[in-house]
Protein backbone atom coordinates (compact mmCIF):
# COMPACT_ATOMS: atom_id res chain seq x y z
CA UNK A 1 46.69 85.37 66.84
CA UNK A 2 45.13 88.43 65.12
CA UNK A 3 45.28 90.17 69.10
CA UNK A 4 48.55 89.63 69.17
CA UNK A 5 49.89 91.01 66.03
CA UNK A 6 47.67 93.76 66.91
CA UNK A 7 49.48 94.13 70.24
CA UNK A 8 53.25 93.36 68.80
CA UNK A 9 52.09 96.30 65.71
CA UNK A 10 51.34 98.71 68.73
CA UNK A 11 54.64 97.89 70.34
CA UNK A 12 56.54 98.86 67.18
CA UNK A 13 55.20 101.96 66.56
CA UNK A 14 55.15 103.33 70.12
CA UNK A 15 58.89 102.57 70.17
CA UNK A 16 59.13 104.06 66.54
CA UNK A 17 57.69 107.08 67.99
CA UNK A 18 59.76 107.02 70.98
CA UNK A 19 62.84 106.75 68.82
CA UNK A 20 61.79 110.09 66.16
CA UNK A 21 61.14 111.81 69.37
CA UNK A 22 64.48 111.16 71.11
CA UNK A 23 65.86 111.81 67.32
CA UNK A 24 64.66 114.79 67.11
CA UNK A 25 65.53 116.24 70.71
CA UNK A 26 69.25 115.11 69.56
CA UNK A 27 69.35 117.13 66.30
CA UNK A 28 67.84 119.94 68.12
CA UNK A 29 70.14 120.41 71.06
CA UNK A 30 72.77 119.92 68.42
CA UNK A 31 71.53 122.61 66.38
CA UNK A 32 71.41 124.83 69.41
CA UNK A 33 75.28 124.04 69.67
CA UNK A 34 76.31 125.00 66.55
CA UNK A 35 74.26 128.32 66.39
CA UNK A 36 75.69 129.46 69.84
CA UNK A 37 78.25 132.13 68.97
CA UNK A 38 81.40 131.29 71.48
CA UNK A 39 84.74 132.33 70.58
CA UNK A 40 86.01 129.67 73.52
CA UNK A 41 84.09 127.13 72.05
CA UNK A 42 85.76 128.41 68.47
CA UNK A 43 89.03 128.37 69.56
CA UNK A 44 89.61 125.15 71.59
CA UNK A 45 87.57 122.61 70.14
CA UNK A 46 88.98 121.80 66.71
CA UNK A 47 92.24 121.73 68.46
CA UNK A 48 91.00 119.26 71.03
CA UNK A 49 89.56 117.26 68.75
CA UNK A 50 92.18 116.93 66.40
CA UNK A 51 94.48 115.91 69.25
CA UNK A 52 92.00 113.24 69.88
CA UNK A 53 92.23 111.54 66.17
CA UNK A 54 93.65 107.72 66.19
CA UNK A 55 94.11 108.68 70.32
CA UNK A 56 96.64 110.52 69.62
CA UNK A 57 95.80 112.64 73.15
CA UNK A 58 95.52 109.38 75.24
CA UNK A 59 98.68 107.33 74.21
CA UNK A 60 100.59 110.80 74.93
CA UNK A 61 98.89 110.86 78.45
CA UNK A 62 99.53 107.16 79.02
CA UNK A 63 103.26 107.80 77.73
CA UNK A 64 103.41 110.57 80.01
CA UNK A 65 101.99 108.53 83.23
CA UNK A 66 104.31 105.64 81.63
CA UNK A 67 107.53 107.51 82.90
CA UNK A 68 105.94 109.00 86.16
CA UNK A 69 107.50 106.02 87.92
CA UNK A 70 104.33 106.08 90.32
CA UNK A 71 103.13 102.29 89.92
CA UNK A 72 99.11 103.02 90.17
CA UNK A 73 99.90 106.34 87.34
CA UNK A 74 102.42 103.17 85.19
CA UNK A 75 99.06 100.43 85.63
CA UNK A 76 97.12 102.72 84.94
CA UNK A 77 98.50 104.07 81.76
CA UNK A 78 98.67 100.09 80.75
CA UNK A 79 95.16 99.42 81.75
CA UNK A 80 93.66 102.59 79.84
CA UNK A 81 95.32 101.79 76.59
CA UNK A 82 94.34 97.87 76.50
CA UNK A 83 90.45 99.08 77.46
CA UNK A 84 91.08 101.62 74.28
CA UNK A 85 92.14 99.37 72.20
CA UNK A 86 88.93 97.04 73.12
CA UNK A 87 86.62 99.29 72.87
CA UNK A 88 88.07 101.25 69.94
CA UNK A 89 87.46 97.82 67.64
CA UNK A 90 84.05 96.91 69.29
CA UNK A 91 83.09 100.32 68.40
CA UNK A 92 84.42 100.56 64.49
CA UNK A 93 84.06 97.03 63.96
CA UNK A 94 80.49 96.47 65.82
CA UNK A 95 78.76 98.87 67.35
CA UNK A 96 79.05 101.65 63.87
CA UNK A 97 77.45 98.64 61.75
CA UNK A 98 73.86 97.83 63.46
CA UNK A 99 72.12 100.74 63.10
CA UNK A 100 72.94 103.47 60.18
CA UNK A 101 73.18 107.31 60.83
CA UNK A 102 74.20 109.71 58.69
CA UNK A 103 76.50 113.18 59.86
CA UNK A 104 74.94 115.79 60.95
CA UNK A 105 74.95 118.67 58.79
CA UNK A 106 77.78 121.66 59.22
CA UNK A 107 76.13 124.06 57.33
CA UNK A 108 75.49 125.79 61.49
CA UNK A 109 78.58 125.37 62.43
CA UNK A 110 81.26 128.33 62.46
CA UNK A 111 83.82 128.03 59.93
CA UNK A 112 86.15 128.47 62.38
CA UNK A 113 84.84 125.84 64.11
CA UNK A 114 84.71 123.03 61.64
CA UNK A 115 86.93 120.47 62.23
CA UNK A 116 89.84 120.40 59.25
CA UNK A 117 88.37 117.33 57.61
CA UNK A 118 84.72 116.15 58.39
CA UNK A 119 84.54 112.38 58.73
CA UNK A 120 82.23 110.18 56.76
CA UNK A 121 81.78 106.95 58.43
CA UNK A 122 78.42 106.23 60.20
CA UNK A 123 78.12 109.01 63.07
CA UNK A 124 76.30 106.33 66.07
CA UNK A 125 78.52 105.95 67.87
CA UNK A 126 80.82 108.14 68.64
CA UNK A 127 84.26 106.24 68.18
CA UNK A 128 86.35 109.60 69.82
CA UNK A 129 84.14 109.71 72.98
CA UNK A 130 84.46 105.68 73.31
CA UNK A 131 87.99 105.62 73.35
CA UNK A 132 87.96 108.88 75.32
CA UNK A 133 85.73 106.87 77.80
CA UNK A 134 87.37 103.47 77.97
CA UNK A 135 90.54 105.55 78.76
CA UNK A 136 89.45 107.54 81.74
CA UNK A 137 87.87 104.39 83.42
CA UNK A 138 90.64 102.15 82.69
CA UNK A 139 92.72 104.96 84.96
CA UNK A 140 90.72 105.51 87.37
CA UNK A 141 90.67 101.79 88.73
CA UNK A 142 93.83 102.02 89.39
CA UNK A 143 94.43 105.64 89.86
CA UNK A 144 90.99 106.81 90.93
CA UNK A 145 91.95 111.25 91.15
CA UNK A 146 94.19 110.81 87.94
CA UNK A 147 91.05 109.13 86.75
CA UNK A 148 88.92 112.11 87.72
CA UNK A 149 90.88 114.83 85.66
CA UNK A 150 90.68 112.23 82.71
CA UNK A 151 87.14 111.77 83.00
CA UNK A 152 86.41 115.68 82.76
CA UNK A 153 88.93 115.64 79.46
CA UNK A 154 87.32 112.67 78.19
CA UNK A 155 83.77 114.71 78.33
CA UNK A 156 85.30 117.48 76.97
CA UNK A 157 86.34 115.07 74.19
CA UNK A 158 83.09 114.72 73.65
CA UNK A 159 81.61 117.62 73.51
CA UNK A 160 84.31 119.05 71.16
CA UNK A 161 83.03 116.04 68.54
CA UNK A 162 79.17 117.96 68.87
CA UNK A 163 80.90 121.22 68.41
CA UNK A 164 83.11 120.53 65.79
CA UNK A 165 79.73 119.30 63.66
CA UNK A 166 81.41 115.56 63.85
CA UNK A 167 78.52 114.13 66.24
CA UNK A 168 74.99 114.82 67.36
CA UNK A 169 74.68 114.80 71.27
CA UNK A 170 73.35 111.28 71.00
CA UNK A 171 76.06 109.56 69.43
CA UNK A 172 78.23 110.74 72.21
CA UNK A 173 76.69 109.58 74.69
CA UNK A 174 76.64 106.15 73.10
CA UNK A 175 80.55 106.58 72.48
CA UNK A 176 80.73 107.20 76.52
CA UNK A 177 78.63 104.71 77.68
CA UNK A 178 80.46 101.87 75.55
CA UNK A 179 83.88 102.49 76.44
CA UNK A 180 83.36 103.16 79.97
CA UNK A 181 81.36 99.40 80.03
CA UNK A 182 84.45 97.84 78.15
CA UNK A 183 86.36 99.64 80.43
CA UNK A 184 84.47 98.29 83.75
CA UNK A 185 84.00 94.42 82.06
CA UNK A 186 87.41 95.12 81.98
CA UNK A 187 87.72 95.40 85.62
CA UNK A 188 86.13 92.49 86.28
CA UNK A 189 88.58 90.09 84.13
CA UNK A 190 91.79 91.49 85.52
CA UNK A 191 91.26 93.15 89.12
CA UNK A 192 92.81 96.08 89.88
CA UNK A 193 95.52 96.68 92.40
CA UNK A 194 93.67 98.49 95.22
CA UNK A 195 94.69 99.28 98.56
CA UNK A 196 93.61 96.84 101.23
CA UNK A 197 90.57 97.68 103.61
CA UNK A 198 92.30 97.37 107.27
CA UNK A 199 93.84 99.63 109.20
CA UNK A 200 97.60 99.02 108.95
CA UNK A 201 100.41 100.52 111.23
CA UNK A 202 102.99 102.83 110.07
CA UNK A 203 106.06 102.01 108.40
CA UNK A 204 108.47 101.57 110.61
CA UNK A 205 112.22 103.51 110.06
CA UNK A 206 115.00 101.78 111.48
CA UNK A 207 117.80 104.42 112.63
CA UNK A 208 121.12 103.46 110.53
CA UNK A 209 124.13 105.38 109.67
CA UNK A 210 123.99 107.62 106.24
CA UNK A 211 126.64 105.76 104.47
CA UNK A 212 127.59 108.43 100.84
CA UNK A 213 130.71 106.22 100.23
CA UNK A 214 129.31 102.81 101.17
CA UNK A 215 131.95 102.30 104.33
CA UNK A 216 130.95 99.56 105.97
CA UNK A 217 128.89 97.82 103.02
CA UNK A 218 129.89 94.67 101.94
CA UNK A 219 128.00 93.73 98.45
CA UNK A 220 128.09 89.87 97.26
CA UNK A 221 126.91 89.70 93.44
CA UNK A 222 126.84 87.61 90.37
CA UNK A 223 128.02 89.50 87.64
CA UNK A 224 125.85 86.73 85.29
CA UNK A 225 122.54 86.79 86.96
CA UNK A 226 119.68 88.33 85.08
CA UNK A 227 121.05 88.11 81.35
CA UNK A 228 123.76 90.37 82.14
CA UNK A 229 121.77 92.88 84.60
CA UNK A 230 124.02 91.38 87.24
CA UNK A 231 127.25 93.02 85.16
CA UNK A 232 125.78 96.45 85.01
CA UNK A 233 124.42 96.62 88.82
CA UNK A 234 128.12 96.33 89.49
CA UNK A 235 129.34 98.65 87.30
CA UNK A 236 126.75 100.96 89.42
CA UNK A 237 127.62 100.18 92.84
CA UNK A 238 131.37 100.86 92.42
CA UNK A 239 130.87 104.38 90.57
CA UNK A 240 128.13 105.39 93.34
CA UNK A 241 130.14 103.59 96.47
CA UNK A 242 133.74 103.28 96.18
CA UNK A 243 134.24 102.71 99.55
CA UNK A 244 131.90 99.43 99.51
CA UNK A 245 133.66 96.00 99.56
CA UNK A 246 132.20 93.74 96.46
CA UNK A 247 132.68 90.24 96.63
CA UNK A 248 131.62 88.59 93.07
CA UNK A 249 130.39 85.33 93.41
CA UNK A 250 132.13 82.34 90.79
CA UNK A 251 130.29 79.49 88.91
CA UNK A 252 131.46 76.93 91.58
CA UNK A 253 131.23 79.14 94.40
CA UNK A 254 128.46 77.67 97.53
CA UNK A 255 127.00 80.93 97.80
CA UNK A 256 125.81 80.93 101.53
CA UNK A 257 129.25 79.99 102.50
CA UNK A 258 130.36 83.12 100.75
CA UNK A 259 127.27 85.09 102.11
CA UNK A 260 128.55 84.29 105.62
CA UNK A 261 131.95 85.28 105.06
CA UNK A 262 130.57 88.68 104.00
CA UNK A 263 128.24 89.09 107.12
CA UNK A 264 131.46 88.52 109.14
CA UNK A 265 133.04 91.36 108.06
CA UNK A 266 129.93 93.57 107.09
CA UNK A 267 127.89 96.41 108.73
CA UNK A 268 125.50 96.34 105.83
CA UNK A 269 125.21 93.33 103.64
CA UNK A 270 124.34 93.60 100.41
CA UNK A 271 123.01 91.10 97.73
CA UNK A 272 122.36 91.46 93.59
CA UNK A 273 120.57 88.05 92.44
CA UNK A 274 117.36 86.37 92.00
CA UNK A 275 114.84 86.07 94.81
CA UNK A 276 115.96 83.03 95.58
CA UNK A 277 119.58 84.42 96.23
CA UNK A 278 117.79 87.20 98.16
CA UNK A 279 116.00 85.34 100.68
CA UNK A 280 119.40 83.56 101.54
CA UNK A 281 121.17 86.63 102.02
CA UNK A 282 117.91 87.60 104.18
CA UNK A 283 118.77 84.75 106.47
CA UNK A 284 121.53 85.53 107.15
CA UNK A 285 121.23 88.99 107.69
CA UNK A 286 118.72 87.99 110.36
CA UNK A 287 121.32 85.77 112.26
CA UNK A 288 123.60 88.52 112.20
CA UNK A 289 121.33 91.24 113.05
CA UNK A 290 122.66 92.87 109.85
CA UNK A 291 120.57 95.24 107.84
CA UNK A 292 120.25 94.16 104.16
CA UNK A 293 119.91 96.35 101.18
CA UNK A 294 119.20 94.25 97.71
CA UNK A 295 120.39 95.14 94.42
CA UNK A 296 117.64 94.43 91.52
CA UNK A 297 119.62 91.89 89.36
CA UNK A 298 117.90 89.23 89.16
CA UNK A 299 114.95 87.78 86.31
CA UNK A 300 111.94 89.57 88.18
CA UNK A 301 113.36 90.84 91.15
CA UNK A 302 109.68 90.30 93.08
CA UNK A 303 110.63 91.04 96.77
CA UNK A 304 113.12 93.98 95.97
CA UNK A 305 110.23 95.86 93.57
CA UNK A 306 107.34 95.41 96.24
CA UNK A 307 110.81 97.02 98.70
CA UNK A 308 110.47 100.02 96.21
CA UNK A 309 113.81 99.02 94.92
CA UNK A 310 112.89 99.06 91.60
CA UNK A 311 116.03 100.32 90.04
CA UNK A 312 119.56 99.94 91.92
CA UNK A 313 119.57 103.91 91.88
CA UNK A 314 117.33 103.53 94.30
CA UNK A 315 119.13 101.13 96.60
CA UNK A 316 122.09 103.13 96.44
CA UNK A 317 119.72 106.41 97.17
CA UNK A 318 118.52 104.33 100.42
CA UNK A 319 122.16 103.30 101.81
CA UNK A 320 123.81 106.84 101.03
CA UNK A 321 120.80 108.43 103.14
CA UNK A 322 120.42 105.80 105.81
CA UNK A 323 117.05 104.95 104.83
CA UNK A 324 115.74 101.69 106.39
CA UNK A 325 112.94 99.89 107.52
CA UNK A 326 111.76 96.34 108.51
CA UNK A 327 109.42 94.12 106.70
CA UNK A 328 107.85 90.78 107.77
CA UNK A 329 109.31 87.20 106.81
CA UNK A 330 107.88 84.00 106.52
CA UNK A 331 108.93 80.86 108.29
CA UNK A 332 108.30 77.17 107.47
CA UNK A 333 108.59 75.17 110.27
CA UNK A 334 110.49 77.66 111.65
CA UNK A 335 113.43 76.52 109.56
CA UNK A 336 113.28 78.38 105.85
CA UNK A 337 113.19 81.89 105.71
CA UNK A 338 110.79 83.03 103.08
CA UNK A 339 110.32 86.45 101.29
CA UNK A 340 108.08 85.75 98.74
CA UNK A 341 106.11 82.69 98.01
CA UNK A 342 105.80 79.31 98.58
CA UNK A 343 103.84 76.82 96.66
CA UNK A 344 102.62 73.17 96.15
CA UNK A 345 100.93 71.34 93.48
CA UNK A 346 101.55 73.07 89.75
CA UNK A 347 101.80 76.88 90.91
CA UNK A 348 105.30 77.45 89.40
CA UNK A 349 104.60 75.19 86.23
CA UNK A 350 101.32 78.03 85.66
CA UNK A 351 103.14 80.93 86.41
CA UNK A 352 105.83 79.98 83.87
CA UNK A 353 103.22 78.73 80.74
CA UNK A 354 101.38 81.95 81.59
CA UNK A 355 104.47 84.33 81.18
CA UNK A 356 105.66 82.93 78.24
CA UNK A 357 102.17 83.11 77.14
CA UNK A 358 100.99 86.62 77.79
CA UNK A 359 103.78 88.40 75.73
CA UNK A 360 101.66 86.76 72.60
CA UNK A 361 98.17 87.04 73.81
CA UNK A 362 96.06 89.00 75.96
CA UNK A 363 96.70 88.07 79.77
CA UNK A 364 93.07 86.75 80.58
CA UNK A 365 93.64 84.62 77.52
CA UNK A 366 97.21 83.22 78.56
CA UNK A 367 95.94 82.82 82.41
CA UNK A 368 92.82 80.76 81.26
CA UNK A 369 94.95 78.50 79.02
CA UNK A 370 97.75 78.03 81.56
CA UNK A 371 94.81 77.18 84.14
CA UNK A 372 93.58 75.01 81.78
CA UNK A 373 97.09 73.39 81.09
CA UNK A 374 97.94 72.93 84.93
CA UNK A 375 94.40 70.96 85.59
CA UNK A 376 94.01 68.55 83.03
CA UNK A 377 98.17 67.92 82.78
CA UNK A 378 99.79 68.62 86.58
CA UNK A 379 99.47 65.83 89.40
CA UNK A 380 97.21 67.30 92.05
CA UNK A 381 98.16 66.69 95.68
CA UNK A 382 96.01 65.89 98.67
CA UNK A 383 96.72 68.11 101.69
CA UNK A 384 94.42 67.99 105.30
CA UNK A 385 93.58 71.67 106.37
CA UNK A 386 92.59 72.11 110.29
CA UNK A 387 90.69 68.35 109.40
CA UNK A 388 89.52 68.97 106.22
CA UNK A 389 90.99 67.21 103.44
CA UNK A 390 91.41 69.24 99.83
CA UNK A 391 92.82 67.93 96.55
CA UNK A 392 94.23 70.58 94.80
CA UNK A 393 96.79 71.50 92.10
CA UNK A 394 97.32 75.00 92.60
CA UNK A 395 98.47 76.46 96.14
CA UNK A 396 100.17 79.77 97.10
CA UNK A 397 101.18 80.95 100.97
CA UNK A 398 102.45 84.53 100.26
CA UNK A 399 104.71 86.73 102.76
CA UNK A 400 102.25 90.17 102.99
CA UNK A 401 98.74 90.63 101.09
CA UNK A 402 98.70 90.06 97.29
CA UNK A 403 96.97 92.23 95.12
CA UNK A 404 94.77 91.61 93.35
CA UNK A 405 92.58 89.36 94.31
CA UNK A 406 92.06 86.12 92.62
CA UNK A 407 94.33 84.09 91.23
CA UNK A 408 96.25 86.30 89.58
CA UNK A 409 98.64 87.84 92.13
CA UNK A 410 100.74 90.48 90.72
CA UNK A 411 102.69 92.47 93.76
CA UNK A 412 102.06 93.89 97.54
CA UNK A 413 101.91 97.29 98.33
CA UNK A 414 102.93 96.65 101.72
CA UNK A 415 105.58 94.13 103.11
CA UNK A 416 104.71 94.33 107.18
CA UNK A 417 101.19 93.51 107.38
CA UNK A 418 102.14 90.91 109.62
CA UNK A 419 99.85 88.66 107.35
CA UNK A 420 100.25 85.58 105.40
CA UNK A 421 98.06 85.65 101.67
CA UNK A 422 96.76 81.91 101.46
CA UNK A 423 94.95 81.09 98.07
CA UNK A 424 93.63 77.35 97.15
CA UNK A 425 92.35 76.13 94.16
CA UNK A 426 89.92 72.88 94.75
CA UNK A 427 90.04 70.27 92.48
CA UNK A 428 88.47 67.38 94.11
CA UNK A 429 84.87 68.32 92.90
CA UNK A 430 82.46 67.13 89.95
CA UNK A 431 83.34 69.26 86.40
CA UNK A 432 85.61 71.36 88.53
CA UNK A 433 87.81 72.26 85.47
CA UNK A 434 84.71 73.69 83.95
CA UNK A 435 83.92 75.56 86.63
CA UNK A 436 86.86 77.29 87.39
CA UNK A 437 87.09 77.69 83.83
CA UNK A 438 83.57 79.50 83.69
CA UNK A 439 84.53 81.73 86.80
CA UNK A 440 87.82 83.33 85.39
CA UNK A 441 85.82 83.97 82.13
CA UNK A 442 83.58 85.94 84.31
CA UNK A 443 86.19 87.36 86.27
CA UNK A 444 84.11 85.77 89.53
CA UNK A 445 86.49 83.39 90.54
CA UNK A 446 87.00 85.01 94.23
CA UNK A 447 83.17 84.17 94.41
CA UNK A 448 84.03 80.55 93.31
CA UNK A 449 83.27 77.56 96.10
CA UNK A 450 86.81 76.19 94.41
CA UNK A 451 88.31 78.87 95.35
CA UNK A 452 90.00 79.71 98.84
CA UNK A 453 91.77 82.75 100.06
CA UNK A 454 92.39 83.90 103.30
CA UNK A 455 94.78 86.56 105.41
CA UNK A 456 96.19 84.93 108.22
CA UNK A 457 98.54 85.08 110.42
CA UNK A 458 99.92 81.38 110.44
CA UNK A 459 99.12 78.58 108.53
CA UNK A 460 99.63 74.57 108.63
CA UNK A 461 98.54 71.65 106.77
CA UNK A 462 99.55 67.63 106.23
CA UNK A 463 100.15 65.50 103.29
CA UNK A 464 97.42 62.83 102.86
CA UNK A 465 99.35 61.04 101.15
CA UNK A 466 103.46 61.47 100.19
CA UNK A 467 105.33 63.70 101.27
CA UNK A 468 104.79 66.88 99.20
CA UNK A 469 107.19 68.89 97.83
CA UNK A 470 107.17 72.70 98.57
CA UNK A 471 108.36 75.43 96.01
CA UNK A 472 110.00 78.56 97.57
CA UNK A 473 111.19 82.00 96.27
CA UNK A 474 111.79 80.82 92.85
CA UNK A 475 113.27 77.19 93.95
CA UNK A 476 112.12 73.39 93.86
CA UNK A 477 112.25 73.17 97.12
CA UNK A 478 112.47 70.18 99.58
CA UNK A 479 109.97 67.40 100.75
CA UNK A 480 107.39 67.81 103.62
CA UNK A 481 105.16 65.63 105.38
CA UNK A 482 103.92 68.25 107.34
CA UNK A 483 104.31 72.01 106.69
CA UNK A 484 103.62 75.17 109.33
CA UNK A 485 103.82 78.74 107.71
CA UNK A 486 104.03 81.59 110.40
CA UNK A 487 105.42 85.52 110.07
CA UNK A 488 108.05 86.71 111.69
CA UNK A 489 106.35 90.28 111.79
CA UNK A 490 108.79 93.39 111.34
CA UNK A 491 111.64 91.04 111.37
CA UNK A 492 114.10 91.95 108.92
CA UNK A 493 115.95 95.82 108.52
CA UNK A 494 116.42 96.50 104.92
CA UNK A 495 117.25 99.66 103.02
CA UNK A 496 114.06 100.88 100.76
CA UNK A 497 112.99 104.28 99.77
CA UNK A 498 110.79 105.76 102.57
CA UNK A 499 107.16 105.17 102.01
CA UNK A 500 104.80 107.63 102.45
């Protein structure tokens, strides 16, 4: 017993030692800082540092990237803030109350130098370089060079704190190594978006007409659809193509009859609606050999934002140029034309609890609950894969690959992969609902033996037991016994901004 105390008093003082040692080093180099005559350093770094206070600097930048209209610049603006505002209150609200440190001492430091107000809260860590940190990696997973310039501002961030007589070297590097953690545990709870690792072909551009006045374009909307977003897409499309035929679709109206009316007449058929509306019109475009332009003016508008139409300014951009390609579609059993998704089990019942969810809570949060929700509540379905039967209540065929990966699919950067995104959640094992549960928490739930995704280019399965209903594009959907999923690669020509 004695031996051991002995051994456990050794321990402590060696690390004692270790840590006056490392102490002193810091307040050194720090003191070397502030004695280094630089009017650079005296003329930029109280300015920097100042722009940095309650991240002012960084929600400026993410504003900034906000209005870029480049999606990875837009998630990555979203994804720096949230890993700011993480780390910022692990950092004041944890990490500055375990171990006390007082300021340095500014009596070195230039008066010109000195920031305008020294703080007085405990100096380890630094709560400027964690934010500055968290930032920077929160862009760069989804924007890895825009990430790059941030991460050279964020260390600039930091050393303006050990110039300014704020920090000592030490707490800095704290402040940086806590934020960019949050920032990377971050990463692991919501996935980024990130390109996929195959070799796609090029876009293809379909050779169409430049159309400045619309001739030829006939446009079937509903002036009611999206909570009056419907109303002001029409407004748009007469102003920007007066020579464009408009059809406005009525309460009572069957809208594929009127749909096929306006592909009679039509050179380019156009369509303002949901998804669901959408993939109609897409049909029928196909069995016209029509190109299709759609008009965001729906709830979410999924197919037409992964197009690039995400604004009808864009659309109308696309038809007045004669800017076209062709995407992929997705058949079931070579009947129903899909653009989206289709899903069995519970899928749309989650995706609704978690939307309405998420504008209240954090994401993660709203996607565990609505997991949660869906398992213990939702009927789960047998289904017999190539021989292999699965119970499951959650079950998504997607037109393209979904990123990102998980389930938690958010939008495609390409449309004519000539894929089909499969994910299955297994039910039909012991604690499963802990499981799962335990994996999302971890943000490990592609590792998961639950969990099944694949890229392929068809896809089949058979009820075990009823017939099962299948969800499509936003709709209920009708009653299968058995259900074959294949792409129709390249199919469909639609106007879209031309990718790069």
């Amino acid at each position: 017993m004695r031996r051991r105390l002995v051994r456990t008093a050794r321990r402590t003082a060696a690390v004692r030692q270790i840590t006056r040692g490392l102490g002193s080093l810091d307040a050194e180099i720090y003191d070397s800082i502030a004695r280094s005559p630089s009017p650079l350093l005296d003329a930029t770094m109280p300015k920097l540092s100042h722009a940095a206070d309650h991240s002012k600097l960084w929600m400026a930048i993410a504003a900034g990237m906000a209005l870029s209209g480049q999606p990875t610049l837009q998630r990555g603006a979203a994804r720096g803030i949230a890993s700011l505002a993480v780390t910022s209150l692990v950092t004041n609200q944890g990490a500055k109350r375990i171990r006390r440190r007082n300021r340095p001492l500014v009596g070195p430091i230039p008066l010109t130098r000195r920031g305008t107000a020294q703080p007085t809260s405990n100096s380890l860590p630094s709560g400027h370089s964690a934010s500055a940190a968290a930032f920077a990696a929160g862009v760069a997973a989804e924007n890895p060079p825009a990430g790059l310039l941030l991460s050279a501002l964020a260390g600039l961030v930091g050393i303006s704190r050990v110039a300014t007589g704020a920090h000592y070297p030490g707490d800095v590097m704290a402040g940086l190594g806590i934020g960019a953690s949050i920032a990377t545990i971050g990463t692991k709870v919501v996935p980024p978006i990130t390109r996929p690792r195959i070799s796609l072909a090029t876009p293809s551009a379909v050779p169409t007409t430049a159309r400045p006045d619309g001739n030829g374009v006939v446009v079937v909307i509903n002036p009611a659809s999206g909570d009056g977003q419907g109303a002001r897409v029409l407004d748009r499309i007469r102003a920007m193509l007066p020579a464009a035929e408009i059809v406005e679709l009525a309460p009572d109206d069957d809208v594929e009859e009127v749909l096929r009316d306006a592909a009679s007449r039509a050179e380019v058929l156009g369509i303002a609606g949901g998804d669901g509306t959408v993939a109609t019109a897409a049909a029928i475009a196909l069995s016209a050999d029509l190109p299709l332009a759609v008009f965001p003016a729906g709830t979410f508008n999924h197919f037409a934002r992964d197009l690039g139409c995400t604004d009808v300014n864009r659309t109308l951009t696309a038809i007045q140029s004669g800017t076209a390609t062709r995407v992929d579609t997705v058949w079931l059993n070579d009947d129903r034309l899909i653009l989206n998704t289709a899903s069995i089990g519970a899928y749309p019942q989650f995706v609704r609890t978690r939307t309405r969810l998420q504008s209240r809570i954090s994401r993660p949060l709203a996607t565990a609950y609505a997991v949660l929700r869906v398992l213990r509540r939702a009927p789960h379905v047998r289904i017999n894969v190539d021989g292999t039967e699965i119970e499951t209540s959650l079950f998504l065929v997607g037109n393209s690959m979904y990123q990102p990966t998980g389930f938690l699919p958010a939008r495609r950067l390409r449309l004519d992969d000539g894929l089909l995104d499969v994910r299955i959640l297994e039910t039909n094992h012991r604690w499963a609902t802990t499981r799962i549960l335990l994996a999302l928490a971890l943000g490990r739930l592609e590792r998961s033996r639950l969990y099944h995704e694949m890229q392929v280019p068809e896809f089949g399965f058979a009820a075990v037991d009823d017939q099962i209903t299948i969800a499509h594009d936003g709709e209920i959907g009708e009653r299968y016994r058995e259900a074959r999923f294949r792409v129709g690669y390249r199919q469909l020509a639609v106007y879209a901004p031309r990718q790069a």
